[in-house]
C-alpha atoms as a PDB file:
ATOM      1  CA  UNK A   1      96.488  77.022 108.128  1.00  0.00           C
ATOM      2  CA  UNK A   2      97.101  77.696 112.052  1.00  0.00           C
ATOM      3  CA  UNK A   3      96.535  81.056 112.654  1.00  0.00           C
ATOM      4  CA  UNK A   4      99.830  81.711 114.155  1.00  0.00           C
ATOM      5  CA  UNK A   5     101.440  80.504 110.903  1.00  0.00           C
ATOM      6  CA  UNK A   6      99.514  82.345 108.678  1.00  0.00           C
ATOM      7  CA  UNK A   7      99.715  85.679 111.015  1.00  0.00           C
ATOM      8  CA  UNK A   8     103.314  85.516 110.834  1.00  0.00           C
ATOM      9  CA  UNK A   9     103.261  85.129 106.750  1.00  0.00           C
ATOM     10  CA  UNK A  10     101.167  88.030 107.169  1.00  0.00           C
ATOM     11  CA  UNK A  11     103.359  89.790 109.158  1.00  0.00           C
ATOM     12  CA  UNK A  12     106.264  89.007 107.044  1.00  0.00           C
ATOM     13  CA  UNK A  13     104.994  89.700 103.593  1.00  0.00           C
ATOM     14  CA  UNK A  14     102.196  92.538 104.570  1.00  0.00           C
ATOM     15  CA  UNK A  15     100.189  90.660 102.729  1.00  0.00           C
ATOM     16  CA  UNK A  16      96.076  89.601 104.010  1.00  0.00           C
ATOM     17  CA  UNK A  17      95.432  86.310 104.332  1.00  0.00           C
ATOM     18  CA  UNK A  18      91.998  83.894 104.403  1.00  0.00           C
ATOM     19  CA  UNK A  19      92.434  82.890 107.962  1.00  0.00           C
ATOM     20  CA  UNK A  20      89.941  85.249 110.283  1.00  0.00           C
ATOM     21  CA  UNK A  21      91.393  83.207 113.311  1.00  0.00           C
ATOM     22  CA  UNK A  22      95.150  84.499 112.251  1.00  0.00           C
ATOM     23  CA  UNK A  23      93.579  88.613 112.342  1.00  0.00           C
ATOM     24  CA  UNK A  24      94.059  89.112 116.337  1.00  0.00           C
ATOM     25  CA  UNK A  25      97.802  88.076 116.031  1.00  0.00           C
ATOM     26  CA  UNK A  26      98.780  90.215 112.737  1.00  0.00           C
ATOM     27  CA  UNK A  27     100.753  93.656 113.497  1.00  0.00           C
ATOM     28  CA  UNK A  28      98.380  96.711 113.806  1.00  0.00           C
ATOM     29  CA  UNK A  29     100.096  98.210 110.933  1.00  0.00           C
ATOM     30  CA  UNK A  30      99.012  95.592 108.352  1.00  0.00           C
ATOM     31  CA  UNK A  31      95.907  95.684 109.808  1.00  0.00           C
ATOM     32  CA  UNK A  32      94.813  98.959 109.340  1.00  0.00           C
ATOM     33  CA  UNK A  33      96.454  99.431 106.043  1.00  0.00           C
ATOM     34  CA  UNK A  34      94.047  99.950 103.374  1.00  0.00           C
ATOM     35  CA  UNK A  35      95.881  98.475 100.741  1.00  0.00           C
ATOM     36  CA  UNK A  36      96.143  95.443 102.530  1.00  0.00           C
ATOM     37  CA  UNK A  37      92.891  95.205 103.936  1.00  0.00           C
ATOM     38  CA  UNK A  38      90.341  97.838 102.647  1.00  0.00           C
ATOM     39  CA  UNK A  39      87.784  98.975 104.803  1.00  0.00           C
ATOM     40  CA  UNK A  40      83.971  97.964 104.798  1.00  0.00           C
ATOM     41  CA  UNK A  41      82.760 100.601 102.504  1.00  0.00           C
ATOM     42  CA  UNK A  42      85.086  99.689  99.567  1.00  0.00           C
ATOM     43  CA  UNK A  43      84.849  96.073 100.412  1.00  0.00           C
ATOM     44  CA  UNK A  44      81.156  96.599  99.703  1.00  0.00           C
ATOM     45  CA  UNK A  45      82.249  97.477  96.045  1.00  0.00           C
ATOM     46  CA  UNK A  46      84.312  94.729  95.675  1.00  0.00           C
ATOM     47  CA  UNK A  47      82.875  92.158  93.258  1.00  0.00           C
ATOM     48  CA  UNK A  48      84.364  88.848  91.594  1.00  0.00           C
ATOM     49  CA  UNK A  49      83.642  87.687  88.015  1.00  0.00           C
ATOM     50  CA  UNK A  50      80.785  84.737  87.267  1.00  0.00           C
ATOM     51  CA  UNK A  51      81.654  81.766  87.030  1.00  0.00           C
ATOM     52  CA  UNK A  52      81.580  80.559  82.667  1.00  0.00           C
ATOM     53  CA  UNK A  53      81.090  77.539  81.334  1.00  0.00           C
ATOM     54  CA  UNK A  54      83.611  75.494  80.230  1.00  0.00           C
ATOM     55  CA  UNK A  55      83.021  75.998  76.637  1.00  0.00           C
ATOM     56  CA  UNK A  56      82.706  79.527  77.243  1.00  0.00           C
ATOM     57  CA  UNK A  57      86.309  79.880  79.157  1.00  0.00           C
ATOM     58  CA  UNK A  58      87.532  78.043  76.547  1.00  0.00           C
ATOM     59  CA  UNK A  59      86.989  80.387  73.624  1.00  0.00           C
ATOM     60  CA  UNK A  60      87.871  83.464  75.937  1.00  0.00           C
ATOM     61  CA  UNK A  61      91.501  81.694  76.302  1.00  0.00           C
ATOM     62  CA  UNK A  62      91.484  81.107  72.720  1.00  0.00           C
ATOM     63  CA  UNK A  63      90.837  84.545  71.762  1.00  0.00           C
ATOM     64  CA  UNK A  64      93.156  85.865  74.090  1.00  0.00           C
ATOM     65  CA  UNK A  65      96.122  83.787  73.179  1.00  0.00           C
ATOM     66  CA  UNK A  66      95.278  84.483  69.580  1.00  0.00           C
ATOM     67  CA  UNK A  67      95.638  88.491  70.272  1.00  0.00           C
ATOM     68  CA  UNK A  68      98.691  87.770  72.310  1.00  0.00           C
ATOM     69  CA  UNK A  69     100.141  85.933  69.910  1.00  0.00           C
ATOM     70  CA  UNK A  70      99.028  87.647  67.031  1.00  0.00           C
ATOM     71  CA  UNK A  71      98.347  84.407  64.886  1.00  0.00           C
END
């Protein structure tokens, strides 16, 4: 998790990473890509899923390895 590590990851796979630290020392390009890392107004609209209970995961896995499947 140094920053120069994971800048150079970065860097290599123009992929974003976690580390904030790591952001001075990835190349401009990455940086200002959108793709990679999208500016404040989408990240605004950016949202992640609740977290389910564990019965409640499990019957979502169920059902989707049932459709899957097709059993």
């Amino acid at each position: 998790m140094r920053p120069e590590v994971m800048a150079s990851i970065s860097n290599y796979v123009a992929y974003a990473n976690a580390n904030k630290d790591s952001t001075p020392l990835v190349d401009k390009a990455i940086l200002e890509n959108p793709s990679v890392y999208p500016t404040p107004d989408v990240m605004q609209k950016l949202f992640t899923f609740a977290v389910l209970p564990p019965e409640v995961d499990r019957n979502y896995t169920r059902f989707w390895t049932k459709l899957k499947t097709g059993r």
